[in-house]
PDB file of N, CA and C in Angstrom:
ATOM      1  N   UNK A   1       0.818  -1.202   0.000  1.00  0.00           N
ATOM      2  CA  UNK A   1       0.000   0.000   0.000  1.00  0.00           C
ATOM      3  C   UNK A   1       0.858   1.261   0.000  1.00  0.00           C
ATOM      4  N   UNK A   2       2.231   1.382   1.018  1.00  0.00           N
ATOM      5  CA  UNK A   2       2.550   2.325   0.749  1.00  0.00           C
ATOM      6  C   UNK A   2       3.348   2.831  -0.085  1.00  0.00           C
ATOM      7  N   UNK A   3       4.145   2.122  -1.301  1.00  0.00           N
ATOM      8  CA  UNK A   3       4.824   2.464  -2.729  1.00  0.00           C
ATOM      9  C   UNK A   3       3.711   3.206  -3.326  1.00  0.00           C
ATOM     10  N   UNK A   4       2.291   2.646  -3.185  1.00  0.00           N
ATOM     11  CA  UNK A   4       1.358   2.997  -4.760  1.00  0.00           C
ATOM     12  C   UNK A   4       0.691   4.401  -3.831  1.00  0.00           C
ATOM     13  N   UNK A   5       0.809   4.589  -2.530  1.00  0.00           N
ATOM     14  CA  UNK A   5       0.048   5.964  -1.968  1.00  0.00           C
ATOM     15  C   UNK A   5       1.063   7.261  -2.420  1.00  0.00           C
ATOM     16  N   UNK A   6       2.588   6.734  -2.210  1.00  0.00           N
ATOM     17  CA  UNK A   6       3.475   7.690  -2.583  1.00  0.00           C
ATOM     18  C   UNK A   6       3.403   8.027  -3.687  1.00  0.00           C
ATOM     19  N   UNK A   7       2.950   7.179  -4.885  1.00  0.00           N
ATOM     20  CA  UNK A   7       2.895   7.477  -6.270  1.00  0.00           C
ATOM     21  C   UNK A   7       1.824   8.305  -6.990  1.00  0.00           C
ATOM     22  N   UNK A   8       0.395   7.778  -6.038  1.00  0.00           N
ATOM     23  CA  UNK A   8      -0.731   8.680  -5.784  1.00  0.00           C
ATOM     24  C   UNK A   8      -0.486  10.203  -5.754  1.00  0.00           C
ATOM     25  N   UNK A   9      -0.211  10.389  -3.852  1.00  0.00           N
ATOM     26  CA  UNK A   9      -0.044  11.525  -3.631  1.00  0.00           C
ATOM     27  C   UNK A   9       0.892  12.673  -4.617  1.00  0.00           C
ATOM     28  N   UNK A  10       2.186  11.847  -5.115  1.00  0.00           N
ATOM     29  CA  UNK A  10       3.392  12.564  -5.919  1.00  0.00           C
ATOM     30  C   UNK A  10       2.640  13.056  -7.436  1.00  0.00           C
ATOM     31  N   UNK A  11       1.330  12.058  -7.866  1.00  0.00           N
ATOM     32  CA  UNK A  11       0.818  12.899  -8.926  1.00  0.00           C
ATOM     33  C   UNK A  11      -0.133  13.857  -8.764  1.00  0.00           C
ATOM     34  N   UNK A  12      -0.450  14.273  -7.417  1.00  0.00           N
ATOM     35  CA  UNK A  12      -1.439  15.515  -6.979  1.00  0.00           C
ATOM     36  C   UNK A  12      -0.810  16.341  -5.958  1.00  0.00           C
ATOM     37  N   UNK A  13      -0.123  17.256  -6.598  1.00  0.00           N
ATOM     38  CA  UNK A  13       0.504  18.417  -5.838  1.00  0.00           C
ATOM     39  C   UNK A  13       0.053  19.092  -4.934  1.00  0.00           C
ATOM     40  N   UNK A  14      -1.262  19.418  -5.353  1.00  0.00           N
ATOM     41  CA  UNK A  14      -1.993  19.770  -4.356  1.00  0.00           C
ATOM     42  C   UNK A  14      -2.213  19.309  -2.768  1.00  0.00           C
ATOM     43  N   UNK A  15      -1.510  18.142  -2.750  1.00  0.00           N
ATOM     44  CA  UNK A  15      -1.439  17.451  -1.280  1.00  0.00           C
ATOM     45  C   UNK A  15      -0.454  17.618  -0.738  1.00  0.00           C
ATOM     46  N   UNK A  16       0.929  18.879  -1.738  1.00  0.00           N
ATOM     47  CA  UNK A  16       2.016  18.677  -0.803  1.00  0.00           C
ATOM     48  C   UNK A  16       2.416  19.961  -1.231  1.00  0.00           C
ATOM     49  N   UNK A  17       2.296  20.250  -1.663  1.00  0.00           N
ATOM     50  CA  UNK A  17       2.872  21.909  -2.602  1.00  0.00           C
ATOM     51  C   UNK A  17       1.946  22.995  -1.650  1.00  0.00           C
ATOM     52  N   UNK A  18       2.550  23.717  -0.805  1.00  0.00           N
ATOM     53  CA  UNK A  18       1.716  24.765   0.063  1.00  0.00           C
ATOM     54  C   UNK A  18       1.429  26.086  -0.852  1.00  0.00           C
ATOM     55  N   UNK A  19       2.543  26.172  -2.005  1.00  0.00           N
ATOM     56  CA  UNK A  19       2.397  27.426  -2.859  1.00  0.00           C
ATOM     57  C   UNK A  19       1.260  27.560  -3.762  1.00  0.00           C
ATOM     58  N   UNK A  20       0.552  26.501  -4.203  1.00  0.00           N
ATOM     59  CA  UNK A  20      -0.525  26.279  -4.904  1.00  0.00           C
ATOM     60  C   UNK A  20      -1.937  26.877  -4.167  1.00  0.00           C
ATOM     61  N   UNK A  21      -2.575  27.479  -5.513  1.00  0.00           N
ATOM     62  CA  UNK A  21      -3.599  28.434  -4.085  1.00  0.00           C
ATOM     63  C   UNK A  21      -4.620  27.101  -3.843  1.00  0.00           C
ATOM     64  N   UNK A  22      -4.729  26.137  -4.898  1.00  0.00           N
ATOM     65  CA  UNK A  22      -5.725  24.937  -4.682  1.00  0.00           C
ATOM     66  C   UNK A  22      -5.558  24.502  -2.952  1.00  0.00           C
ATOM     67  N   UNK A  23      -4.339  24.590  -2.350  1.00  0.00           N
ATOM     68  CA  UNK A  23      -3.790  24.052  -1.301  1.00  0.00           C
ATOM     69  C   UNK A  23      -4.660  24.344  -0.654  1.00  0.00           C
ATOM     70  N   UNK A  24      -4.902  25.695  -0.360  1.00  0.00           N
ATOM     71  CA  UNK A  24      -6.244  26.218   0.947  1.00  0.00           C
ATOM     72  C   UNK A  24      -7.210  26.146   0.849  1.00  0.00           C
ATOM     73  N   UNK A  25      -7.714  25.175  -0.504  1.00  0.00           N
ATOM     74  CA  UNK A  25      -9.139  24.947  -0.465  1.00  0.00           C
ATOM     75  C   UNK A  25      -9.266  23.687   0.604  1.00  0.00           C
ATOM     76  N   UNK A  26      -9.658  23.803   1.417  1.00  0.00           N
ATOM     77  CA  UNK A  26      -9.648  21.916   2.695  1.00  0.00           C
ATOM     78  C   UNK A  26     -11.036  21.163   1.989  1.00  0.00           C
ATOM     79  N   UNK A  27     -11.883  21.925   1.046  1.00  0.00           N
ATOM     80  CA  UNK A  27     -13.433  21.052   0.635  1.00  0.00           C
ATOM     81  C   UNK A  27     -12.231  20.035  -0.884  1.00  0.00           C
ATOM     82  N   UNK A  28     -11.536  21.056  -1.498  1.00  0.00           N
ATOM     83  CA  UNK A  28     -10.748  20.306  -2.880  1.00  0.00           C
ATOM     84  C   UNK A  28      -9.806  19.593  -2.156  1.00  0.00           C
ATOM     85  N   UNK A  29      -8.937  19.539  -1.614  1.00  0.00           N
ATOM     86  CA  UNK A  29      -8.224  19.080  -0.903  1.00  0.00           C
ATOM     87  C   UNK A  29      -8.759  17.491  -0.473  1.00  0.00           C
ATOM     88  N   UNK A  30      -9.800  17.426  -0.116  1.00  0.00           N
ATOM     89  CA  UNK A  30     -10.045  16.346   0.642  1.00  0.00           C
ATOM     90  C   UNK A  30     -10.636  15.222  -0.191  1.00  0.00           C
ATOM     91  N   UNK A  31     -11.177  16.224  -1.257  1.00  0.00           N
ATOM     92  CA  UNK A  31     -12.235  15.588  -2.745  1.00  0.00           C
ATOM     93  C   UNK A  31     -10.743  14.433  -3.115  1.00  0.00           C
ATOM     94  N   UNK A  32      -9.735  15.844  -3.445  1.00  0.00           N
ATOM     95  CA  UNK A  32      -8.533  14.766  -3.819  1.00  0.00           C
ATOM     96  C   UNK A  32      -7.884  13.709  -2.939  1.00  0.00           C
ATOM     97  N   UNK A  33      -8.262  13.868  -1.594  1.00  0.00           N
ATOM     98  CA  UNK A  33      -7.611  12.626  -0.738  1.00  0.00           C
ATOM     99  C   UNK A  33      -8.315  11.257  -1.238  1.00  0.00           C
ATOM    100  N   UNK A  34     -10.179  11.793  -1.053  1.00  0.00           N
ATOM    101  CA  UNK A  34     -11.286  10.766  -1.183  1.00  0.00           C
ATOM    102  C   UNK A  34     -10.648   9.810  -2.759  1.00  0.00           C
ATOM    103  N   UNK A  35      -9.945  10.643  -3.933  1.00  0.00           N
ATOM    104  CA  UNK A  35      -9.443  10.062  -5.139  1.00  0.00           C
ATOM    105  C   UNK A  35      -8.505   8.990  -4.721  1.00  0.00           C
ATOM    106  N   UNK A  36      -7.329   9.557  -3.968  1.00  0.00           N
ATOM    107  CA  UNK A  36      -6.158   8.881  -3.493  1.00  0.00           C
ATOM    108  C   UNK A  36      -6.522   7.183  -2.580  1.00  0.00           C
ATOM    109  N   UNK A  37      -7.509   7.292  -1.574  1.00  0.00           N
ATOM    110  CA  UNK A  37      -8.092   6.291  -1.170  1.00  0.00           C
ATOM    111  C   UNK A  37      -9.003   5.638  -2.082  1.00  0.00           C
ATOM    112  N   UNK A  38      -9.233   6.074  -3.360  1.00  0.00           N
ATOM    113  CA  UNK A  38     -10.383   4.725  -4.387  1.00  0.00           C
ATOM    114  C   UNK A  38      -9.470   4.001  -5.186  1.00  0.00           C
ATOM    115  N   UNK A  39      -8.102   5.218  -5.739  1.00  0.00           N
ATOM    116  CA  UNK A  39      -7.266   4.661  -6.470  1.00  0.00           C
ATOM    117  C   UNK A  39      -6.234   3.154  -5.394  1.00  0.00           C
ATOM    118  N   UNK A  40      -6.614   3.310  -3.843  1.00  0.00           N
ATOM    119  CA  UNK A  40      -6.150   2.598  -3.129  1.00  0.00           C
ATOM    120  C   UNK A  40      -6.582   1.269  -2.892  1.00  0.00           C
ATOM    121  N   UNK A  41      -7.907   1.561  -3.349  1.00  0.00           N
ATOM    122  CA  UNK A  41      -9.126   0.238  -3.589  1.00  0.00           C
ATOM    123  C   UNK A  41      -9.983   0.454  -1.510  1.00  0.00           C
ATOM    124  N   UNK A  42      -9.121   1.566  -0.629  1.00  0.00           N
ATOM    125  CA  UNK A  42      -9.592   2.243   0.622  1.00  0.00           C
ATOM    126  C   UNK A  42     -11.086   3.088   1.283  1.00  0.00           C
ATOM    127  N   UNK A  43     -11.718   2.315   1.800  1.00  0.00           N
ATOM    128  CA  UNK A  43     -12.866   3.024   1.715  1.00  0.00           C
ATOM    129  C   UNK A  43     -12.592   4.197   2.904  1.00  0.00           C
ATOM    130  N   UNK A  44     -11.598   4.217   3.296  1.00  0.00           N
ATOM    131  CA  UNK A  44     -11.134   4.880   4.690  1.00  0.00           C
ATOM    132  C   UNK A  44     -10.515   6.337   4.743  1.00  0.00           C
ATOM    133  N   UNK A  45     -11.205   7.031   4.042  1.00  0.00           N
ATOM    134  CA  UNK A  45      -9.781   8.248   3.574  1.00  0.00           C
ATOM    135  C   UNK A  45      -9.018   8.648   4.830  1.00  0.00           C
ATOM    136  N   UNK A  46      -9.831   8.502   6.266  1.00  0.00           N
ATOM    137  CA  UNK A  46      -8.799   9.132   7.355  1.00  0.00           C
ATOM    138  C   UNK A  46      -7.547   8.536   7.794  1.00  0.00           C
ATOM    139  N   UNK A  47      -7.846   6.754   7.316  1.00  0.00           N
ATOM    140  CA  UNK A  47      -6.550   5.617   7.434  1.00  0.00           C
ATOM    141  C   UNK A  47      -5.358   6.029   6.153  1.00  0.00           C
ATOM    142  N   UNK A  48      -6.282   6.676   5.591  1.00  0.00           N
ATOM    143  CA  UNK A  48      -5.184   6.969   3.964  1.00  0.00           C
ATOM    144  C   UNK A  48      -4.280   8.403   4.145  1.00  0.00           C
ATOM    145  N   UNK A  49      -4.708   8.811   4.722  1.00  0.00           N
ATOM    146  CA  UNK A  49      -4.099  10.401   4.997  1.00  0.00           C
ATOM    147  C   UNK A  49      -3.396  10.048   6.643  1.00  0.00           C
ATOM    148  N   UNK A  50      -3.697   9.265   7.718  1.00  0.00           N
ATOM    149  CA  UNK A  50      -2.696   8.914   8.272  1.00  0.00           C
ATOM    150  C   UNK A  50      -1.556   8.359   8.391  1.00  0.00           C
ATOM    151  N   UNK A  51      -1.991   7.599   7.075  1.00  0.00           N
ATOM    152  CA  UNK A  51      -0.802   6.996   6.673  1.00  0.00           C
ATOM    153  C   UNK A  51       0.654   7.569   6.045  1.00  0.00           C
ATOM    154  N   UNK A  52      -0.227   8.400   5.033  1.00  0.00           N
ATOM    155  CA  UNK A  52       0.314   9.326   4.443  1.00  0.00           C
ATOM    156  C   UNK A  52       1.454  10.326   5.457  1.00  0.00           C
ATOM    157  N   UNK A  53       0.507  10.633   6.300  1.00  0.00           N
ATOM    158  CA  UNK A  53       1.477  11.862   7.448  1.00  0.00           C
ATOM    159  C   UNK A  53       2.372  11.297   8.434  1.00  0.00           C
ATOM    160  N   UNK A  54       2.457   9.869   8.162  1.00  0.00           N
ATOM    161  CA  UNK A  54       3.208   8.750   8.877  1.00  0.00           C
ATOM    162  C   UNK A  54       4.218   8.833   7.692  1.00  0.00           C
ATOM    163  N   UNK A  55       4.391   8.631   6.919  1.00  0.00           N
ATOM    164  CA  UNK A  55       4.914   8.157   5.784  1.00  0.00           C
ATOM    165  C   UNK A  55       6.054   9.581   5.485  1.00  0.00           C
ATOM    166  N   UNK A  56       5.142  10.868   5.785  1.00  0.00           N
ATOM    167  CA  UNK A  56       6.041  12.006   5.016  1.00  0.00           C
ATOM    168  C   UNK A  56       6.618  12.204   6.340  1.00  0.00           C
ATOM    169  N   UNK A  57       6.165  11.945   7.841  1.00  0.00           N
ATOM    170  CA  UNK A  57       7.487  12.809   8.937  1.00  0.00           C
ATOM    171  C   UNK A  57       8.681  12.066   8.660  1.00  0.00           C
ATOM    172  N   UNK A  58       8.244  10.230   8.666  1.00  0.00           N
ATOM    173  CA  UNK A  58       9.451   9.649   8.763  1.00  0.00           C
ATOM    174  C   UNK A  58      10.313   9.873   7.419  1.00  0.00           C
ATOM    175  N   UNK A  59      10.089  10.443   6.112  1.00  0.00           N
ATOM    176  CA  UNK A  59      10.888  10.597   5.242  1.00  0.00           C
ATOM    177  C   UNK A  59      11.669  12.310   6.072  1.00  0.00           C
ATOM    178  N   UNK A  60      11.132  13.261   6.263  1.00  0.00           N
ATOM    179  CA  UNK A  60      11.362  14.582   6.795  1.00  0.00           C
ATOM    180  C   UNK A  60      12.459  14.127   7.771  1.00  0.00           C
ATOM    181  N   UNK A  61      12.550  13.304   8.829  1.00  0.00           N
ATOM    182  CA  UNK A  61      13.226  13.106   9.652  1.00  0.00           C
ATOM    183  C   UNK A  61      14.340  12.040   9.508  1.00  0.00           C
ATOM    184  N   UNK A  62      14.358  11.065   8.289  1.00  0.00           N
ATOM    185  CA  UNK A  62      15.721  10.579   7.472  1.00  0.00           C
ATOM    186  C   UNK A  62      16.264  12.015   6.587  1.00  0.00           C
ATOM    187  N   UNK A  63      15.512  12.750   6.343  1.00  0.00           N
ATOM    188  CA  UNK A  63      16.123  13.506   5.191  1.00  0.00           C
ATOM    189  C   UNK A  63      17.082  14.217   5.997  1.00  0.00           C
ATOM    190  N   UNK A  64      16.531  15.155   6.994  1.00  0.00           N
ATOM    191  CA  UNK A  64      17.319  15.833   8.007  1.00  0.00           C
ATOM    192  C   UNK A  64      18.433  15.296   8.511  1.00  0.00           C
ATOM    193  N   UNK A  65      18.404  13.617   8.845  1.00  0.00           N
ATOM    194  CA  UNK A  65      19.755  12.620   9.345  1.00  0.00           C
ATOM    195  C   UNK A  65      20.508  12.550   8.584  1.00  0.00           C
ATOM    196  N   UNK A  66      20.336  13.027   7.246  1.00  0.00           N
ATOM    197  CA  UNK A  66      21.332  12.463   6.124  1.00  0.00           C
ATOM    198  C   UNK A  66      21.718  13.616   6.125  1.00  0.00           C
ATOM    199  N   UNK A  67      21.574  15.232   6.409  1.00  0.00           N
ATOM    200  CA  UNK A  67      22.394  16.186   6.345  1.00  0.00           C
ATOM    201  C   UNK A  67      23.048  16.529   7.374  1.00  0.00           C
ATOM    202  N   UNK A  68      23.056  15.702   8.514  1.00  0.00           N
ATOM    203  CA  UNK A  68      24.225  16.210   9.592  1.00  0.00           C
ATOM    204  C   UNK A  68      25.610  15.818   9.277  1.00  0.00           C
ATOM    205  N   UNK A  69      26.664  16.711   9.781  1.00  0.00           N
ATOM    206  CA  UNK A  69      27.832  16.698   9.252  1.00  0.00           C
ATOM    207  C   UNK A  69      28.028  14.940  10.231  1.00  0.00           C
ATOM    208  N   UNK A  70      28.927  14.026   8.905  1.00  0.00           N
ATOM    209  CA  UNK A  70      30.178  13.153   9.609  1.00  0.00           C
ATOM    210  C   UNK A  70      29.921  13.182  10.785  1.00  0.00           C
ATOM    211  N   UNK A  71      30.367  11.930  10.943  1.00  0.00           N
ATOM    212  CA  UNK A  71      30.560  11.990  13.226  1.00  0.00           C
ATOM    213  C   UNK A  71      29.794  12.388  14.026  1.00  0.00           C
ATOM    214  N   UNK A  72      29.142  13.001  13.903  1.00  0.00           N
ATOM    215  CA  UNK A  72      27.526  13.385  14.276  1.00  0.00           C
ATOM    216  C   UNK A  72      27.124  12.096  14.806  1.00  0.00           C
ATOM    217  N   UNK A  73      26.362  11.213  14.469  1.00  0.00           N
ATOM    218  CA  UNK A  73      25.420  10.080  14.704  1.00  0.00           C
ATOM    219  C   UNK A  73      25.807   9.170  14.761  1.00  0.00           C
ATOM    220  N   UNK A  74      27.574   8.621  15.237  1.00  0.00           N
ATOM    221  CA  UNK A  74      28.169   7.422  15.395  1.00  0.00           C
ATOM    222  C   UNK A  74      28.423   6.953  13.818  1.00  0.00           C
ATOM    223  N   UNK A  75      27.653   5.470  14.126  1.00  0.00           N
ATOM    224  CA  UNK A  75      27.968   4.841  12.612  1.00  0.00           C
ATOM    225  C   UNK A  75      26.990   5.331  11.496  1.00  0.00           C
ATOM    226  N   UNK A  76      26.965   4.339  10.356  1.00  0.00           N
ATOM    227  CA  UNK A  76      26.094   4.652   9.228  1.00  0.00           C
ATOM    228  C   UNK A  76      24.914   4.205   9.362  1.00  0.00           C
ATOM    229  N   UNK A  77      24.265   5.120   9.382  1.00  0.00           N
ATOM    230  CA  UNK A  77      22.424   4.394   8.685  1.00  0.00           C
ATOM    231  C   UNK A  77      22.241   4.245   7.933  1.00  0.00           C
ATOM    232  N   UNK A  78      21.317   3.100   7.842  1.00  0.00           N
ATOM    233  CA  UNK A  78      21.000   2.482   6.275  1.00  0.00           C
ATOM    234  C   UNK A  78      19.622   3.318   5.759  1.00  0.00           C
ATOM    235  N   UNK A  79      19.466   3.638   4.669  1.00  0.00           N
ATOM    236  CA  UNK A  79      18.269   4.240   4.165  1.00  0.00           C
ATOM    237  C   UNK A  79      17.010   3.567   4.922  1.00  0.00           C
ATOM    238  N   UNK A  80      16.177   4.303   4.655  1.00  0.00           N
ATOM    239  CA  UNK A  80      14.620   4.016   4.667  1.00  0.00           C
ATOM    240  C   UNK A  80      14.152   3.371   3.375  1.00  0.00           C
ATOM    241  N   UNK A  81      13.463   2.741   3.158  1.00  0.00           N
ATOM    242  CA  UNK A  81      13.111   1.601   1.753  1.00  0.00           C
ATOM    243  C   UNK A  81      12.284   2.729   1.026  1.00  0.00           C
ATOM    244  N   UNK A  82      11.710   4.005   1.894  1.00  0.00           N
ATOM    245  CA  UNK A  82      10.917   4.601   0.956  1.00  0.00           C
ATOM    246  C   UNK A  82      11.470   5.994   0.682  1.00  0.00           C
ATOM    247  N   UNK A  83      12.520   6.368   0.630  1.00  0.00           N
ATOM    248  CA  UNK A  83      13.237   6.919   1.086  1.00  0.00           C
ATOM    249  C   UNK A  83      13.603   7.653  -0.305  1.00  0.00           C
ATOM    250  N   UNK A  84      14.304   7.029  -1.192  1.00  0.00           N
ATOM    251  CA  UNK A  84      14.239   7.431  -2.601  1.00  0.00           C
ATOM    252  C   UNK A  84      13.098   7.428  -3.669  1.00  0.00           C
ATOM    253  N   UNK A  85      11.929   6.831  -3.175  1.00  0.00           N
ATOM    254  CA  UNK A  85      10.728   7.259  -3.993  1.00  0.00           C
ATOM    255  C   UNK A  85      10.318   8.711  -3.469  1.00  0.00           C
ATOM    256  N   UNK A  86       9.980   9.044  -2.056  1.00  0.00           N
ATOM    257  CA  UNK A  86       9.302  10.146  -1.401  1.00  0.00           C
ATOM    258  C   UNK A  86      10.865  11.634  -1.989  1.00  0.00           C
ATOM    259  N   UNK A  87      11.894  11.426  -2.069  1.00  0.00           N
ATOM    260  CA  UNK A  87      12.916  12.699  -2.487  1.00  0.00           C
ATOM    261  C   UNK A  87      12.178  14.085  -3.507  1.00  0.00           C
ATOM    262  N   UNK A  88      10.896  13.552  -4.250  1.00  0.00           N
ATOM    263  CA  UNK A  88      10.100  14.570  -4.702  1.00  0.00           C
ATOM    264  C   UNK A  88       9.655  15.543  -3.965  1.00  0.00           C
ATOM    265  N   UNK A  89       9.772  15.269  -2.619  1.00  0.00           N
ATOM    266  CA  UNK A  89       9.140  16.249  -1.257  1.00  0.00           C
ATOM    267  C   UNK A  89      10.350  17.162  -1.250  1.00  0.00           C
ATOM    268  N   UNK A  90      11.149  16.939  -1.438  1.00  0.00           N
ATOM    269  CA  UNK A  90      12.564  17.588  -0.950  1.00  0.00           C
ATOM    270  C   UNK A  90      12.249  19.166  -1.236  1.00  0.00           C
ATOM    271  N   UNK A  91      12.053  19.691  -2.271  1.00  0.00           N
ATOM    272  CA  UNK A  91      11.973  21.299  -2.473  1.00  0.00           C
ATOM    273  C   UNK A  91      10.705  21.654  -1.554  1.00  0.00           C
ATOM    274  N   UNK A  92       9.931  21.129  -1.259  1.00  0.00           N
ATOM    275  CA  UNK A  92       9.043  21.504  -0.345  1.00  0.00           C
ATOM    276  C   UNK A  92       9.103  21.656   1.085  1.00  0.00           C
ATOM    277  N   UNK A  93      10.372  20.720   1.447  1.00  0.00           N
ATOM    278  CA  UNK A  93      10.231  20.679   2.506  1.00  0.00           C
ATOM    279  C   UNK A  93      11.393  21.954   3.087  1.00  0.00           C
ATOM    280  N   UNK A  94      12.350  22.039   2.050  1.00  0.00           N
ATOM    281  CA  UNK A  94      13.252  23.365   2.105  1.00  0.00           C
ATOM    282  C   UNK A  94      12.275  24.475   2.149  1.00  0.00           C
ATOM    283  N   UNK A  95      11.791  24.563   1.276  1.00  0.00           N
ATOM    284  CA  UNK A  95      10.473  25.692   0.836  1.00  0.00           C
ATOM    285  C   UNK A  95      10.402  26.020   2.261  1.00  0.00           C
ATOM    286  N   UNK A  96      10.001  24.738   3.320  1.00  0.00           N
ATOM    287  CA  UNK A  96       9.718  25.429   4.552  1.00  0.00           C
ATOM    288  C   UNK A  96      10.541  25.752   5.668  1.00  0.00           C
ATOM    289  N   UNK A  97      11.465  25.215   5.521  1.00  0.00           N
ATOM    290  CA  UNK A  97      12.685  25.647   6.202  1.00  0.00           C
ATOM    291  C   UNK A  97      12.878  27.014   6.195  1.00  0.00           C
ATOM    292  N   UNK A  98      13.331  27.317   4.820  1.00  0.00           N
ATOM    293  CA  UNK A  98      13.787  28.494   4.629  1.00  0.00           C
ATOM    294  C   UNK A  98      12.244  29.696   5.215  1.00  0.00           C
ATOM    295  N   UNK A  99      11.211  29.739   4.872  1.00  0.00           N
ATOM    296  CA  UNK A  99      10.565  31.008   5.206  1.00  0.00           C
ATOM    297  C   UNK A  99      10.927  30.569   6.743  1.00  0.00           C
ATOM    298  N   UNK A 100      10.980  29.678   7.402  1.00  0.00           N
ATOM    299  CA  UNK A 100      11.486  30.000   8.765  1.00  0.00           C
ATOM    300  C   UNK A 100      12.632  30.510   9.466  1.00  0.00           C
ATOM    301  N   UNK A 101      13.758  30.160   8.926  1.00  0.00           N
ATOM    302  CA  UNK A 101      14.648  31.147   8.660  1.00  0.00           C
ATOM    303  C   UNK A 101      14.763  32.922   8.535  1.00  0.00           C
ATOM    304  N   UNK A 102      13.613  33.262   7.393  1.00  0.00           N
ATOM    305  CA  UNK A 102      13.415  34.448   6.832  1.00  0.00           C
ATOM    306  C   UNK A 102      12.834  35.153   8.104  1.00  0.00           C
ATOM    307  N   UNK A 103      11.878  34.211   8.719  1.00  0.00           N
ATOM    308  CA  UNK A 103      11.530  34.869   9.974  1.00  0.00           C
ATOM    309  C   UNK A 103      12.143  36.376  10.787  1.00  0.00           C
ATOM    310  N   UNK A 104      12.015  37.523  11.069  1.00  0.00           N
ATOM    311  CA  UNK A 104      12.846  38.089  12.256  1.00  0.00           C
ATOM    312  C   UNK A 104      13.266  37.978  13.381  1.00  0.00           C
ATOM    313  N   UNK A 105      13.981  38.432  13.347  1.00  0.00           N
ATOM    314  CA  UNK A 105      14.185  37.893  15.122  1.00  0.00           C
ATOM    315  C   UNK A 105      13.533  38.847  16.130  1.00  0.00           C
ATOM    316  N   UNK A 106      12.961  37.992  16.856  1.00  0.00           N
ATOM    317  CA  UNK A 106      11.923  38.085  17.982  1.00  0.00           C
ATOM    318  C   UNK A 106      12.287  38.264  19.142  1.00  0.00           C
ATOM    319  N   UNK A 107      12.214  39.416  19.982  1.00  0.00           N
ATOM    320  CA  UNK A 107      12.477  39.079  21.764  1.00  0.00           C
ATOM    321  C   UNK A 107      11.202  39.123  22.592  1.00  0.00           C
ATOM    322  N   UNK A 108      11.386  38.044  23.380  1.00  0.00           N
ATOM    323  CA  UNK A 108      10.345  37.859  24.318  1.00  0.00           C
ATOM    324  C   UNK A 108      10.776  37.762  26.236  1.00  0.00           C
ATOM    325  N   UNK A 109      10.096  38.832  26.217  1.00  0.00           N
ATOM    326  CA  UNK A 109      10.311  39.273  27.253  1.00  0.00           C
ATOM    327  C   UNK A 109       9.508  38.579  28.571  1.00  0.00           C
ATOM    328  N   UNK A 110       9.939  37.897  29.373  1.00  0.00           N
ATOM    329  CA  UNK A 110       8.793  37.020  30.597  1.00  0.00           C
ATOM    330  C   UNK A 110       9.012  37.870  31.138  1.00  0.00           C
TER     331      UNK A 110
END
C-alpha cells in the first residue's frame, strides 16, 4: 500500500505543494484525498491520509539525518526503503525551512 500511496499523492501536488492556491481549499483538498483512497481500492480516507502523514514525517526526519555533518550520529544508517521514492518532497520541505529562517528575530520578554 505504501509504494502505490506515494505514487498517488506525488501525482497531486496539491497534497504537498503549500504554494498552490488549490492548497487552501480543505473542501478540494479532501475531494482529492477521497481520489487517493479509491485509487487505493480504501474506503477509509482518514486511514489513507494517516498513513500518508506517517509516511512524510518519517521521510522529513531521514532527510534531516542524512544532512548532519560526519561523526555526528556514530555509525552509518542504512536508508529508509521509501526513502528514494518520497525525495520529490525535498523542495518543499526546504520551501519550509527556509521562510522560517526568513523569519525576524523576535524578543520575548517574561
Amino acid at each position: 500500500m505504501e509504494e502505490q500511496l506515494i505514487v498517488e499523492v506525488e501525482k497531486r501536488p496539491v497534497l504537498y505543494d503549500k504554494s498552490l492556491g488549490t492548497y487552501k481549499n480543505a473542501t478540494y483538498r479532501e475531494e482529492i484525498w477521497k481520489e487517493v483512497a479509491n485509487e487505493l481500492k480504501n474506503d477509509d480516507v482518514n486511514t489513507v491520509k494517516k498513513r500518508w502523514r506517517s509516511l512524510r514525517d518519517t521521510f522529513i526526519k531521514m532527510h534531516k539525518s542524512q544532512k548532519q555533518p560526519s561523526g555526528s550520529g556514530g555509525g552509518k544508517k542504512s536508508k529508509w526503503s521509501y526513502y528514494s521514492q518520497m525525495t520529490f518532497l525535498i523542495p518543499y520541505i526546504r520551501a519550509c525551512a527556509k521562510k522560517i529562517l526568513e523569519l525576524p528575530n523576535i524578543l520575548i520578554f517574561l
